[in-house]
Protein backbone atom coordinates (compact mmCIF):
# COMPACT_ATOMS: atom_id res chain seq x y z
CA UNK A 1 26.39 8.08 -16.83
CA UNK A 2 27.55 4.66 -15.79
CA UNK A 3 27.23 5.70 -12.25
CA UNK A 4 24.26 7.23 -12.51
CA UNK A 5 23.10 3.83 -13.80
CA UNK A 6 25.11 1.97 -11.04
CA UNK A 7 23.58 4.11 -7.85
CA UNK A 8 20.14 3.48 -9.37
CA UNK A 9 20.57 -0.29 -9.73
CA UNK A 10 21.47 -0.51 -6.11
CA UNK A 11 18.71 1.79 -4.94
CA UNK A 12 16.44 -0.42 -6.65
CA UNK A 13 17.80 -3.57 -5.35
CA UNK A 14 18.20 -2.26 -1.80
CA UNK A 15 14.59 -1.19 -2.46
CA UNK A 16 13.35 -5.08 -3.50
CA UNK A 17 15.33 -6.61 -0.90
CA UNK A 18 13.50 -4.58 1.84
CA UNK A 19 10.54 -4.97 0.50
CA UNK A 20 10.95 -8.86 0.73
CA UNK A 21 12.49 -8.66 4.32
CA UNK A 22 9.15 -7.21 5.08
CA UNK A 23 7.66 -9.65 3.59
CA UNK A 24 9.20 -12.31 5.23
CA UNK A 25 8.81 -10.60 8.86
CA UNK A 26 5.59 -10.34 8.68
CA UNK A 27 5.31 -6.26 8.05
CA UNK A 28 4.02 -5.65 4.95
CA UNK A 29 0.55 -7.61 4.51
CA UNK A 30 -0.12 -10.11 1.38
CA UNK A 31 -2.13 -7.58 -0.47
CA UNK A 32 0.20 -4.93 -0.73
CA UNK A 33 3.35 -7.27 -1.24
CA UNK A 34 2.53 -7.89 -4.87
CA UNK A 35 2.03 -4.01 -5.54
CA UNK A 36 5.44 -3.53 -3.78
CA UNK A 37 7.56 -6.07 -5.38
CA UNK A 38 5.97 -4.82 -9.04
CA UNK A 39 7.12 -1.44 -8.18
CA UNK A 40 10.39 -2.77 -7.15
CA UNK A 41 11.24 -4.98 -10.14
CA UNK A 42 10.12 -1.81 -12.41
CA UNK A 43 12.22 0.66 -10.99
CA UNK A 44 15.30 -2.11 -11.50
CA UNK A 45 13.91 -2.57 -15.02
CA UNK A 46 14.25 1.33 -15.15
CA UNK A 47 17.21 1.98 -13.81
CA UNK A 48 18.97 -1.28 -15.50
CA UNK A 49 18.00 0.09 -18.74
CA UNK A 50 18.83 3.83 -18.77
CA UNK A 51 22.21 3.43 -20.54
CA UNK A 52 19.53 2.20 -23.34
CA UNK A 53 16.76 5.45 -23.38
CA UNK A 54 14.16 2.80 -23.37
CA UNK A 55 12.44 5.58 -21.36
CA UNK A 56 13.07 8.15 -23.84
CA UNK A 57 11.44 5.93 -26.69
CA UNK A 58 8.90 4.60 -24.25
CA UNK A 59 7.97 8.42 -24.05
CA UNK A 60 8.21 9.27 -27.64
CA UNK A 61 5.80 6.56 -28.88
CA UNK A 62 3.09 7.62 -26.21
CA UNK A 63 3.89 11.12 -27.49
CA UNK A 64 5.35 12.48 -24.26
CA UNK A 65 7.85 15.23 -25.06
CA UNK A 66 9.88 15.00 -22.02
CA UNK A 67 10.54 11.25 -20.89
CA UNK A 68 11.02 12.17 -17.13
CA UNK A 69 7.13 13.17 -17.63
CA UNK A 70 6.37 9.20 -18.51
CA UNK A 71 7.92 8.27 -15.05
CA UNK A 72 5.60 11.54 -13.45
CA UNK A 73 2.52 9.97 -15.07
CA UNK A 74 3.55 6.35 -13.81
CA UNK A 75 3.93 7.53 -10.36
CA UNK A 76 0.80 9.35 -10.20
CA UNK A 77 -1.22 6.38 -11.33
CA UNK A 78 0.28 4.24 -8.97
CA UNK A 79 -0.24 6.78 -6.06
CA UNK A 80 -3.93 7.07 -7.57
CA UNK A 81 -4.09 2.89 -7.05
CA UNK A 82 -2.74 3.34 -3.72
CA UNK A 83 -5.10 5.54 -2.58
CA UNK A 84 -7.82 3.49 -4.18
CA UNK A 85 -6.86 0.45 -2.17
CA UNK A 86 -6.16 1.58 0.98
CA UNK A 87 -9.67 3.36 0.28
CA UNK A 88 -11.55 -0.24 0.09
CA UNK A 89 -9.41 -1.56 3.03
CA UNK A 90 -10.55 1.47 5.43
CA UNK A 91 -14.22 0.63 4.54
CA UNK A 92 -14.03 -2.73 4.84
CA UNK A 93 -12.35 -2.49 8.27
CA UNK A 94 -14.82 0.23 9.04
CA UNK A 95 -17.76 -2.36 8.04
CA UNK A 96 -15.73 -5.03 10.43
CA UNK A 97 -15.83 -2.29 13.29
CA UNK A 98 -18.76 -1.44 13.25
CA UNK A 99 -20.24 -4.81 12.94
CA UNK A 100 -18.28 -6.44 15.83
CA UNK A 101 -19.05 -3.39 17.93
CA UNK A 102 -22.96 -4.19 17.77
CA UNK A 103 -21.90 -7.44 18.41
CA UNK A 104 -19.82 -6.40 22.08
CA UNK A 105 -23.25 -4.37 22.83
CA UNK A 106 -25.91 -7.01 21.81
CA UNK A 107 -23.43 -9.66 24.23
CA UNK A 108 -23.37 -7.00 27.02
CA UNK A 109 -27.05 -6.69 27.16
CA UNK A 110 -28.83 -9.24 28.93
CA UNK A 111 -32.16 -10.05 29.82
CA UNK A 112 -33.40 -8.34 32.91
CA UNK A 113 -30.78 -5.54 33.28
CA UNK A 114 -30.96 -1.87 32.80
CA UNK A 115 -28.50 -0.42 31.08
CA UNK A 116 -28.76 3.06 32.10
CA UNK A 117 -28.96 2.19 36.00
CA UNK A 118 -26.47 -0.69 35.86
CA UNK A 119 -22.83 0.98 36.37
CA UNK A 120 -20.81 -1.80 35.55
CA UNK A 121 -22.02 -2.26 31.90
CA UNK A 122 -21.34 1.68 31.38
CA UNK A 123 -17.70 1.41 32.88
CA UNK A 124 -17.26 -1.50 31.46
CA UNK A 125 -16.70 -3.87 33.85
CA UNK A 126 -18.66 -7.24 33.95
């Protein structure tokens, strides 16, 4: 059991220290850090704690039978939150696109020049 308990503690560190390095470099933007480092510091809370069955009692006062469930059900909400804010952040960006992209074609037409007979606009080139 103890090194169970021992591999999952260093998982979960190795997990929190990458997720900082990321951090730090740049990689992982601002709004997902704080979801990441929560996840991290839970799963060391989890695996810090197993010698303990906090898990196991965490399970039997929500009424889960099998405590490995509790972790299932954790994981899926957190996957559901995931998908939720990566969700808003591809249709904000979308809104972003699209707006700067009327934005290119409102600059690229000027006054006096056809757009259809004018080459350059259509290749591109100005």
């Amino acid at each position: 059991m103890i090194r169970a308990v021992v591999f999952a503690v260093i998982i979960s560190l190795s997990f929190l220290v990458f997720v900082v390095s990321s951090i730090r470099h740049r990689k992982l933007h601002e709004g997902f850090a704080v979801m990441w480092i929560a996840v991290s510091v839970f799963m060391l809370l989890a695996s810090a704690t197993l010698p303990f069955h906090v898990l196991a009692h965490l399970a039997s006062v929500l009424g889960i039978a099998y405590p490995p469930d509790l972790l299932l059900l954790l994981a899926v909400v957190f996957l559901l939150m995931l998908v939720l804010k990566l969700s808003s952040t591809v249709s904000l960006l979308s809104a972003r696109v699209t707006t700067l992209a009327q934005e290119v074609a409102l600059d690229h037409l000027r006054p006096g020049i056809d757009v259809e007979t004018d080459s350059t606009l259509l290749d591109g080139k100005d």
